[in-house]
N, C-alpha and C. Protein backbone atom coordinates (compact mmCIF):
# COMPACT_ATOMS: atom_id res chain seq x y z
N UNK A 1 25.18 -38.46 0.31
CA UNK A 1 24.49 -37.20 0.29
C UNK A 1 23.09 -37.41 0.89
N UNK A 2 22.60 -36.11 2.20
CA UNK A 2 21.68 -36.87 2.48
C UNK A 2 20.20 -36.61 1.75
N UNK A 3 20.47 -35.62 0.88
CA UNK A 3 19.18 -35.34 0.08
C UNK A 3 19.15 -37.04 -0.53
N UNK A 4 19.96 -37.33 -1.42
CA UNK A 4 19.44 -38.23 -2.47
C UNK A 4 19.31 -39.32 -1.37
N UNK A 5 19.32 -39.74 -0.58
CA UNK A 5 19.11 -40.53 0.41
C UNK A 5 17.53 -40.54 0.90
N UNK A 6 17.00 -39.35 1.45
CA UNK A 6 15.76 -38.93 1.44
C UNK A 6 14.68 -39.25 0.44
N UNK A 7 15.40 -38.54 -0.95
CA UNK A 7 15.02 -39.03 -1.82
C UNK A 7 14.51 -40.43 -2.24
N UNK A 8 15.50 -41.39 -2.00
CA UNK A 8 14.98 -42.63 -2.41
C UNK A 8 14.11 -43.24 -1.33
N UNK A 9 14.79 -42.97 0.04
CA UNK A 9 13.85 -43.66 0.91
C UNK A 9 12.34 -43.20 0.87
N UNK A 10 12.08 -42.21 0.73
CA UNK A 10 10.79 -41.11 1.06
C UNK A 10 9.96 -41.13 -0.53
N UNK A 11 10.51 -41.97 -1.53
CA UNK A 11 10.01 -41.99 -2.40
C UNK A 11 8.22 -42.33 -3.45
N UNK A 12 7.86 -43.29 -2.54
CA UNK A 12 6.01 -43.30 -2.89
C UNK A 12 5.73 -42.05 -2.21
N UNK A 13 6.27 -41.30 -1.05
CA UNK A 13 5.99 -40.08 -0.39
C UNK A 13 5.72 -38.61 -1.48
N UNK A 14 6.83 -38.95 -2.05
CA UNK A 14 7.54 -37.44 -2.97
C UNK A 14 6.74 -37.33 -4.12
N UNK A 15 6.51 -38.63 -4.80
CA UNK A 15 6.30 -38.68 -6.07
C UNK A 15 4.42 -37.94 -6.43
N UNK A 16 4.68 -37.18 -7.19
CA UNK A 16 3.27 -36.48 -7.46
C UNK A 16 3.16 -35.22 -6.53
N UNK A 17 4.17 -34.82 -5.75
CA UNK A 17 3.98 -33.59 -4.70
C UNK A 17 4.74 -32.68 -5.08
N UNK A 18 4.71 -31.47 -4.91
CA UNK A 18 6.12 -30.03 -4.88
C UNK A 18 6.95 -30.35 -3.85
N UNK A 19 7.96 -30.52 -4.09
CA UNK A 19 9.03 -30.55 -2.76
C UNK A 19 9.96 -29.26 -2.68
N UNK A 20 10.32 -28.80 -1.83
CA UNK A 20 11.09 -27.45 -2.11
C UNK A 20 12.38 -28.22 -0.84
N UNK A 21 13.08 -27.90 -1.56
CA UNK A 21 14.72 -28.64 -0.42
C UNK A 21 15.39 -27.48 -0.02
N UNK A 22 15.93 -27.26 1.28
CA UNK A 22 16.45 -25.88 1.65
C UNK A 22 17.69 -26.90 2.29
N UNK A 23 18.79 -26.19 1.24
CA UNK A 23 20.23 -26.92 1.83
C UNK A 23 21.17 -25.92 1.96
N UNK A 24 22.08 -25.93 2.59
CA UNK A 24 23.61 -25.23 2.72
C UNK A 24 24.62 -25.64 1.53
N UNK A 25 24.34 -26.69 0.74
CA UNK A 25 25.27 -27.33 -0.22
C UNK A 25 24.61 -26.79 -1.63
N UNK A 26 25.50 -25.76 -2.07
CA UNK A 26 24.90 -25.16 -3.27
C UNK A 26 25.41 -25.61 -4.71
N UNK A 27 26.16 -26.79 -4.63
CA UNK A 27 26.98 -27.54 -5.65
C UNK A 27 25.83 -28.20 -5.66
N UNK A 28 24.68 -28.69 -5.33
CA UNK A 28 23.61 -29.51 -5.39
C UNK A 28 22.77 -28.72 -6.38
N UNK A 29 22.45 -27.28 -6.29
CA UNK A 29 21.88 -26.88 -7.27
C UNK A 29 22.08 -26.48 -8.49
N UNK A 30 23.59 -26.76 -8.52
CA UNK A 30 24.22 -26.67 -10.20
C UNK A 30 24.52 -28.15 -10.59
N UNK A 31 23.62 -29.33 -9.95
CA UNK A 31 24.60 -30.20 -10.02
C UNK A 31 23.37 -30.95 -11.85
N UNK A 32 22.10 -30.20 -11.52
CA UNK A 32 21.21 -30.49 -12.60
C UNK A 32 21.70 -30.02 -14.09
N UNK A 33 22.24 -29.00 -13.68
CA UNK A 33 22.31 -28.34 -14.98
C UNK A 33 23.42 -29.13 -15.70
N UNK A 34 24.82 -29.13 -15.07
CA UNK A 34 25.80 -30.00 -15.32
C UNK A 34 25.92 -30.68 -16.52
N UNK A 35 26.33 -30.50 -17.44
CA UNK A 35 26.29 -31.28 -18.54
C UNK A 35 27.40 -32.75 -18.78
N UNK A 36 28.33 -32.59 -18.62
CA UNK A 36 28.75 -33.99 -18.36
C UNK A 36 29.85 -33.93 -17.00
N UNK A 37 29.17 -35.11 -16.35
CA UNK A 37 29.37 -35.41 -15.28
C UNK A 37 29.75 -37.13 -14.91
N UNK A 38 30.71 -37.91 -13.93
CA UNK A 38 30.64 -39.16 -13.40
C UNK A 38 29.11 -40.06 -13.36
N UNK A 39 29.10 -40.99 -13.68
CA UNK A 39 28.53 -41.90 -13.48
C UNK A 39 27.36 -41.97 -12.44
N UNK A 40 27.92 -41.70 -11.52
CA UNK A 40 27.37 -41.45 -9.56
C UNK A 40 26.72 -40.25 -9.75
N UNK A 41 27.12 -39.51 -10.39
CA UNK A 41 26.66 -37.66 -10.55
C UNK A 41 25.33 -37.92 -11.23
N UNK A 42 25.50 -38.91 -12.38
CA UNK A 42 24.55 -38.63 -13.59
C UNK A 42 23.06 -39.72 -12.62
N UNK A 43 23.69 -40.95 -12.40
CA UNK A 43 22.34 -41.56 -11.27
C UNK A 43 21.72 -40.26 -10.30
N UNK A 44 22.29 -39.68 -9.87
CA UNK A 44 21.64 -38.50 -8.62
C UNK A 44 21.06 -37.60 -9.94
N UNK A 45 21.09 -36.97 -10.41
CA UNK A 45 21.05 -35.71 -11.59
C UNK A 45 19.24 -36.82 -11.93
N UNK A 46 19.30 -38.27 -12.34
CA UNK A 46 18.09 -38.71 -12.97
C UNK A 46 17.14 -39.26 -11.38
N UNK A 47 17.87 -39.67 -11.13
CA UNK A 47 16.82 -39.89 -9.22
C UNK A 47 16.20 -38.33 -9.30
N UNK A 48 16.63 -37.26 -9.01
CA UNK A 48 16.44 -35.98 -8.81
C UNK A 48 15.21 -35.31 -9.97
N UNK A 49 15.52 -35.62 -11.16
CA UNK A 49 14.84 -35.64 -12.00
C UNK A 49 12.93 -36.62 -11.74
N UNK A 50 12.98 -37.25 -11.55
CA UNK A 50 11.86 -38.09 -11.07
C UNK A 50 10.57 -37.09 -10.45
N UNK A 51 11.17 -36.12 -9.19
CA UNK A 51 10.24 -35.58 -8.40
C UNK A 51 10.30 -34.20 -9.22
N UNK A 52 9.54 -33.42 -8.72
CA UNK A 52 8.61 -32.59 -8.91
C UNK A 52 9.48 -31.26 -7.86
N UNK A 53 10.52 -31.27 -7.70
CA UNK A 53 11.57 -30.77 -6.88
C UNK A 53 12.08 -29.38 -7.07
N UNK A 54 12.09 -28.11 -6.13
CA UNK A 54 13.21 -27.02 -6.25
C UNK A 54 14.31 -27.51 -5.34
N UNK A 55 15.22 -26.87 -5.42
CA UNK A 55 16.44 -26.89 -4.80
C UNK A 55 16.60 -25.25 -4.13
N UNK A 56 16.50 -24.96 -2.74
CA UNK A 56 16.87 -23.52 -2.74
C UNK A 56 18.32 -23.56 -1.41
N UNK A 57 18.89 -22.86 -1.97
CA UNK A 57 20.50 -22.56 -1.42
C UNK A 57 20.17 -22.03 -0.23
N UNK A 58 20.56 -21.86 0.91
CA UNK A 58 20.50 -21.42 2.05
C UNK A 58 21.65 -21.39 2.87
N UNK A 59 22.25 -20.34 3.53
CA UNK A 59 23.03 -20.65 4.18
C UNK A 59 22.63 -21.47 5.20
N UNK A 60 24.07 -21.83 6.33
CA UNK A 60 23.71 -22.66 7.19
C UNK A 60 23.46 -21.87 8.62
N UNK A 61 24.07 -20.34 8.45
CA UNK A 61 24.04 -19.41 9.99
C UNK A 61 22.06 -19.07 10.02
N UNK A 62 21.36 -18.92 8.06
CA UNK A 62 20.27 -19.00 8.50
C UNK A 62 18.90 -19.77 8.50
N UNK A 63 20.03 -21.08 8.12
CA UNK A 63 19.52 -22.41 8.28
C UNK A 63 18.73 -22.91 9.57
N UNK A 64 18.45 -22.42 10.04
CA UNK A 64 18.37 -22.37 11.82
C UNK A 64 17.81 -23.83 12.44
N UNK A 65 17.37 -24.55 11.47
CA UNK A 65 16.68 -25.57 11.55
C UNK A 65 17.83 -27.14 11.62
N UNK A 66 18.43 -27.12 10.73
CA UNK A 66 19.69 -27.36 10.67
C UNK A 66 20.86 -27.45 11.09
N UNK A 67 21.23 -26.06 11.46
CA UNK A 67 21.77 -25.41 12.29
C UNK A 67 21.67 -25.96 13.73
N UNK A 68 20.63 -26.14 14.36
CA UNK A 68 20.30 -26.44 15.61
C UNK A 68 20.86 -28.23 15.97
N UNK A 69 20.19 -28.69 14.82
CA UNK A 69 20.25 -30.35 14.70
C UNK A 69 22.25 -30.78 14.60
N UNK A 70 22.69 -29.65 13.89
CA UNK A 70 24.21 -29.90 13.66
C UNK A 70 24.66 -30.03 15.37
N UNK A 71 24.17 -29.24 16.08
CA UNK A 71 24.67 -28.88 17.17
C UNK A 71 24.11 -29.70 18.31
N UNK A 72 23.58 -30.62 18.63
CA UNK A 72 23.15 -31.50 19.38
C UNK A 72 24.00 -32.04 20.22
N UNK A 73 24.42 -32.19 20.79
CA UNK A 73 25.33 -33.24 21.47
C UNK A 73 24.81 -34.52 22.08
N UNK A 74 25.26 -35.35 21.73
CA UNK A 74 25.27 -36.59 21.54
C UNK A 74 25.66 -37.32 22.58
N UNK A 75 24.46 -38.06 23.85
CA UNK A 75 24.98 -38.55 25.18
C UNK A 75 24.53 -40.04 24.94
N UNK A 76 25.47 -40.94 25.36
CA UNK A 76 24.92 -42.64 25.05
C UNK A 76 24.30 -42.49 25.88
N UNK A 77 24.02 -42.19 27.11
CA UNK A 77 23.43 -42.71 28.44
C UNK A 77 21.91 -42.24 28.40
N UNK A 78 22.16 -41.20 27.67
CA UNK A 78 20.60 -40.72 27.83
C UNK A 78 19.66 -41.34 26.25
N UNK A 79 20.52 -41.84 25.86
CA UNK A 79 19.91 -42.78 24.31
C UNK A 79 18.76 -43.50 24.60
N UNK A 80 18.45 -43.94 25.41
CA UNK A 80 17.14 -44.86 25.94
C UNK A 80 15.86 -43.77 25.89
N UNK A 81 16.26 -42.50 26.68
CA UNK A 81 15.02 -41.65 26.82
C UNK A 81 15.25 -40.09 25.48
N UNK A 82 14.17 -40.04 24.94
CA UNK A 82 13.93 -38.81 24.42
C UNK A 82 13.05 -38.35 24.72
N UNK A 83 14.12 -36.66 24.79
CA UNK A 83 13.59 -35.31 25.32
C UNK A 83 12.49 -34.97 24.05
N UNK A 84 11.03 -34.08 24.68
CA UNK A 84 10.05 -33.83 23.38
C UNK A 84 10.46 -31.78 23.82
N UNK A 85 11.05 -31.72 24.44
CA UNK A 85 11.66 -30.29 24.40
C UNK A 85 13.03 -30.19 24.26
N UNK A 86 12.54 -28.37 23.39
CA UNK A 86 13.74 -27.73 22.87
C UNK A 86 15.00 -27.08 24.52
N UNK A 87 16.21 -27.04 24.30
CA UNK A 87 16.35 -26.69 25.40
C UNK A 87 16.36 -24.85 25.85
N UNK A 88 15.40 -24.26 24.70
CA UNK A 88 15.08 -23.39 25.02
C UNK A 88 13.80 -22.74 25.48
N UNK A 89 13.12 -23.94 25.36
CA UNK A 89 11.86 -23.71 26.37
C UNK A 89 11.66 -24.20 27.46
């Protein structure tokens, strides 16, 4: 999951700040409340717990941010150089 991933890596980052998370995966925001849950569930549920965190549901059509990044296409050849423009400007 790549929140809790974020999470841990980005962690001296997070800790002591408001974080507000805008995801398409809305099983993430019932996943706190959850009362009994796997093992794996309950580690993410207390990682999650740590920060100072909302969770807000978003779709992904107005995810746009997201949305865009899903849609990238992916060229080996051009892997050496990155573009600093969108290809709509």
């Amino acid at each position: 999951m790549a929140v809790i991933f974020v999470f841990e890596r980005f962690r001296p980052y997070l800790i002591g700040s408001h974080v507000i998370v805008y995801t398409n995966h809305s099983a993430l925001k019932h996943l706190v409340s959850k009362k009994v849950a796997k093992p794996r569930l309950v580690r993410w549920v207390l990682l999650l717990q740590e920060f100072n965190c909302e969770i807000r549901d978003k779709k992904g059509s107005e995810n746009l941010v997201a949305d865009y990044l899903r849609r990238i296409l992916y060229d080996r050849e051009s892997e050496s150089t990155v573009s600093e423009y969108f290809p709509d400007e």
